[in-house]
N, C-alpha and C. Protein backbone atom coordinates (compact mmCIF):
# COMPACT_ATOMS: atom_id res chain seq x y z
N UNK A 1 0.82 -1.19 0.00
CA UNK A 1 0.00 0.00 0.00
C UNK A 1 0.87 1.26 0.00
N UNK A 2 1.98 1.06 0.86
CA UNK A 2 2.57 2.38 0.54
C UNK A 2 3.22 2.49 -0.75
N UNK A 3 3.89 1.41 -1.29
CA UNK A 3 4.56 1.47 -2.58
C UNK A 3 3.41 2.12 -3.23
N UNK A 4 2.23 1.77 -3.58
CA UNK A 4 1.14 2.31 -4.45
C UNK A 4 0.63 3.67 -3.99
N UNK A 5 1.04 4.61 -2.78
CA UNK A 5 1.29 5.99 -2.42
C UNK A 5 1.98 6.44 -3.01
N UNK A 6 3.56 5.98 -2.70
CA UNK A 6 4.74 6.39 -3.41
C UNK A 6 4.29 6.61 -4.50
N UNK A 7 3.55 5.72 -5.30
CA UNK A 7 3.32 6.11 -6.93
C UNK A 7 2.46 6.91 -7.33
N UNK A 8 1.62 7.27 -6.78
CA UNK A 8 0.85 8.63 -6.49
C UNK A 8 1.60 9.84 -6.75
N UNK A 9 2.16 9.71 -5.84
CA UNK A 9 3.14 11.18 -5.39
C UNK A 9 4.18 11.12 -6.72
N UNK A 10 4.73 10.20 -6.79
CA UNK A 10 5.68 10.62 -8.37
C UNK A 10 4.91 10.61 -9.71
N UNK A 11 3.96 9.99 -9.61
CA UNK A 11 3.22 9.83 -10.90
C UNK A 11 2.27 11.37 -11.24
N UNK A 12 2.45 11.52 -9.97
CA UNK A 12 1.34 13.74 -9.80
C UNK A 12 0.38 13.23 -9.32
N UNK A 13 -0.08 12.67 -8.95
CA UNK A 13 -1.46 12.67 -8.85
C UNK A 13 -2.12 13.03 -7.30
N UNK A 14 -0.80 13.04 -6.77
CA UNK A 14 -0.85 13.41 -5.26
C UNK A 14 0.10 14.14 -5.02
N UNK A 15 0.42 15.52 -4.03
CA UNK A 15 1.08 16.23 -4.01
C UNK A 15 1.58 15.61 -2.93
N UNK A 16 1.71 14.87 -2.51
CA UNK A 16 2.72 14.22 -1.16
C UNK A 16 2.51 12.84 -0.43
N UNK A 17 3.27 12.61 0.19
CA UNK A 17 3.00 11.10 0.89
C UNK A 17 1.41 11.13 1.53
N UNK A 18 1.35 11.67 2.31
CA UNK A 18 0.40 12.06 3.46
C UNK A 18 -0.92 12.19 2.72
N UNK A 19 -1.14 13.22 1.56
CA UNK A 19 -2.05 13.56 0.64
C UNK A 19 -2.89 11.94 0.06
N UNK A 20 -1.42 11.38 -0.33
CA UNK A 20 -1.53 10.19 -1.01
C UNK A 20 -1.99 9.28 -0.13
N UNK A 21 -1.92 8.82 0.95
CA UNK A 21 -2.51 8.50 1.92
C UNK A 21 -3.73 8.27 2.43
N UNK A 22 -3.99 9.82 2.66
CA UNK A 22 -5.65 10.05 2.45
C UNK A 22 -6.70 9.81 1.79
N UNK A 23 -5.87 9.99 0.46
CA UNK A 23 -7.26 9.57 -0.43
C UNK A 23 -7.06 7.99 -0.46
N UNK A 24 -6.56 7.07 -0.63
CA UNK A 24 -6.45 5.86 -0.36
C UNK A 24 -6.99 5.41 0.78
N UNK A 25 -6.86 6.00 1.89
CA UNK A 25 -7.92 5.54 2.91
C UNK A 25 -9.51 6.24 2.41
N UNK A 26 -9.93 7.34 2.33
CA UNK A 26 -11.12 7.56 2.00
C UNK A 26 -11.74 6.75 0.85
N UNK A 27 -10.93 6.11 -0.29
CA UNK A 27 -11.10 5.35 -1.30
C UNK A 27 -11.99 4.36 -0.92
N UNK A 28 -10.97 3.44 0.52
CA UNK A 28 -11.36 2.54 1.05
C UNK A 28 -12.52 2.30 1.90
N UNK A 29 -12.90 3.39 2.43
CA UNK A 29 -14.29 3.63 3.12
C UNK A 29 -15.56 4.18 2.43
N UNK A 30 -14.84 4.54 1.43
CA UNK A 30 -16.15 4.42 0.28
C UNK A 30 -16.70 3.20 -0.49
N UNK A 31 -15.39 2.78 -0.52
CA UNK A 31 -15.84 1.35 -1.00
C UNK A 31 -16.25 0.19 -0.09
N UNK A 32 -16.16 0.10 1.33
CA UNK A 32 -16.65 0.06 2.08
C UNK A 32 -17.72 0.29 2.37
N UNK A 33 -18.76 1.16 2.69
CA UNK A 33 -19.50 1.75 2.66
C UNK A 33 -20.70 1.52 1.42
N UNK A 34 -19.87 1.56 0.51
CA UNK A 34 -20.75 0.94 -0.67
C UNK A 34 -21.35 -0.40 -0.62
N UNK A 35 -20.16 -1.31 -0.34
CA UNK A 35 -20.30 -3.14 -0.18
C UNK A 35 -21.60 -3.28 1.21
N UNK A 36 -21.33 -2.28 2.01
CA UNK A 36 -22.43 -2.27 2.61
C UNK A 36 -23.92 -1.73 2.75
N UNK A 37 -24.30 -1.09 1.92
CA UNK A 37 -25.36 -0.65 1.54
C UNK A 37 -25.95 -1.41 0.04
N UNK A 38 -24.85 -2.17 -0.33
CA UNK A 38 -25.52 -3.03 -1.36
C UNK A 38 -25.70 -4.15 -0.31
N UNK A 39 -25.55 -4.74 0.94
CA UNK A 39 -25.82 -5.93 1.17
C UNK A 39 -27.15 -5.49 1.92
N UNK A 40 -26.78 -4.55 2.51
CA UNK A 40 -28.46 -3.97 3.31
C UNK A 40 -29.79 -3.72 1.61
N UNK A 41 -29.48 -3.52 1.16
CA UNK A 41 -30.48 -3.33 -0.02
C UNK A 41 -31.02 -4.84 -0.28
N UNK A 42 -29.68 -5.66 -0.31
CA UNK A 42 -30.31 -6.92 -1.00
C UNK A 42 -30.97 -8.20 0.14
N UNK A 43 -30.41 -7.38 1.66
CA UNK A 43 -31.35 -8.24 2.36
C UNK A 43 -32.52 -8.04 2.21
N UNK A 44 -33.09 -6.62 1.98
CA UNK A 44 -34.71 -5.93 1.82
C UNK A 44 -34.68 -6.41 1.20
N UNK A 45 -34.26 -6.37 0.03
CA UNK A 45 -35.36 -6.11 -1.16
C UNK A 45 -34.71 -7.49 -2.78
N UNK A 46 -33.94 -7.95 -2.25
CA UNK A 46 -33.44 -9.28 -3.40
C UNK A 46 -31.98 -8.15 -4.24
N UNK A 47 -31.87 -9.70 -4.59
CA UNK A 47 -30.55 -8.73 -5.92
C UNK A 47 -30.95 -8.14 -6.89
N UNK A 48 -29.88 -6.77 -6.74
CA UNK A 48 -29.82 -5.84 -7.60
C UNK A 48 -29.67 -6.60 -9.12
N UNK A 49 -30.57 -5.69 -9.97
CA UNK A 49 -30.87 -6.30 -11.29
C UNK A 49 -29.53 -5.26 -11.81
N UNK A 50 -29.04 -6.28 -13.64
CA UNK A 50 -27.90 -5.70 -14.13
C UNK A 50 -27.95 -4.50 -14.37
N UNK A 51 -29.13 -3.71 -15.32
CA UNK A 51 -29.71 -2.39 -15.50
C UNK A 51 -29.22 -1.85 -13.81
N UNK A 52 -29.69 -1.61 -13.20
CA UNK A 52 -29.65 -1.24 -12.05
C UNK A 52 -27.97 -1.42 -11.63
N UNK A 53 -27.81 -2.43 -11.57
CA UNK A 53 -26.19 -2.15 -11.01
C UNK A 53 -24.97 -1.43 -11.98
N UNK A 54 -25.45 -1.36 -13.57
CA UNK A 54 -24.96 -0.36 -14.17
C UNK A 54 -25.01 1.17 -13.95
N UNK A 55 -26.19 1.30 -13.41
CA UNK A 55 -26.43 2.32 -13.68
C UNK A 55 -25.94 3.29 -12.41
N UNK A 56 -26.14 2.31 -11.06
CA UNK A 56 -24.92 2.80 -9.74
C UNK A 56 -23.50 3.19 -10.22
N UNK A 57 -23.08 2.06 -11.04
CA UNK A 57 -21.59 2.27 -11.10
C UNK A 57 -21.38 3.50 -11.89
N UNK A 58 -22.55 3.94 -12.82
CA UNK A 58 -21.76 5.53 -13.08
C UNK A 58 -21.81 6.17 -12.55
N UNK A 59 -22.95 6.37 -11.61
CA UNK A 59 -23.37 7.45 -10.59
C UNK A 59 -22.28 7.39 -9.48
N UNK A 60 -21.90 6.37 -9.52
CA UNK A 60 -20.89 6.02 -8.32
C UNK A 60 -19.25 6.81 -8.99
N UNK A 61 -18.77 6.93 -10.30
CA UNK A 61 -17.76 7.20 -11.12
C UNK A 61 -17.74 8.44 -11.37
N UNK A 62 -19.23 9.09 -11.14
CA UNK A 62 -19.73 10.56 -11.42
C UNK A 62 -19.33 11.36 -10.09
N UNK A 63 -20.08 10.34 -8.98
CA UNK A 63 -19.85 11.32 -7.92
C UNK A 63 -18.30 11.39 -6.83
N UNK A 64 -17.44 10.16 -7.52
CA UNK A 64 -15.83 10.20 -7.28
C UNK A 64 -15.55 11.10 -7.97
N UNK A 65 -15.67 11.21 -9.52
CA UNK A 65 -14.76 12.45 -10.10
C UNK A 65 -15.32 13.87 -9.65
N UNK A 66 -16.59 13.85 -9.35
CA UNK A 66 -16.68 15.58 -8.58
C UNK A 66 -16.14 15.53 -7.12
N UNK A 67 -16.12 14.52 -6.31
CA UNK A 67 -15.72 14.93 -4.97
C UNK A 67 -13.77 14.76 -5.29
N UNK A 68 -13.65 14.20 -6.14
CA UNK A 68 -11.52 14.48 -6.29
C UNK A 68 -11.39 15.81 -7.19
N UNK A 69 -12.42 16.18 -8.01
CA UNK A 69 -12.37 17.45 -8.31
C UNK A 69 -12.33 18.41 -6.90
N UNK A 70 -13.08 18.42 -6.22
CA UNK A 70 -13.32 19.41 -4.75
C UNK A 70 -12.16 19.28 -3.79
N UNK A 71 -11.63 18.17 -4.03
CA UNK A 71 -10.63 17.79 -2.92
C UNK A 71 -9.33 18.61 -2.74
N UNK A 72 -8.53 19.52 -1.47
CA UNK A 72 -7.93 19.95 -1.80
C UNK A 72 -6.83 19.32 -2.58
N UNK A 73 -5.94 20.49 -2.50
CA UNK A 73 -4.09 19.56 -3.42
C UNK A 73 -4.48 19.04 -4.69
N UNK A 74 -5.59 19.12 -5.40
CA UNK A 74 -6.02 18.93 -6.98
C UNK A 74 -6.03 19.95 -7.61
């Protein structure tokens, strides 16, 4: 995990170790967070149909690239 920081930070995409860091943990609790609100959905209510789980994953791709747009050090 840190090697894949390190590559952050030289590759630009992160202005520092620490930076790089952060978003890698917030990454992880989003995705987190996600795995869990799809399992609470599908205890209610059955599995998510394909239409439907396409259509999360952009909304989900939409609302990462505006919140790393907002994020400072970008």
């Amino acid at each position: 995990a840190l090697a894949a920081a390190r590559a952050e930070v030289e590759d630009g995409r992160a202005p520092n170790l620490s930076v790089a860091i952060e978003q890698a943990l917030l990454e992880r609790r989003r995705s987190e967070a996600l795995r869990e609100a799809l399992e609470i959905w599908e205890e209610e209510h059955g599995p998510i149909g394909r239409e439907a789980e396409e259509w999360a994953r952009k909304e989900l791709a939409r609302a990462l690239r505006e919140a790393s747009s907002s994020t400072p050090g970008h």
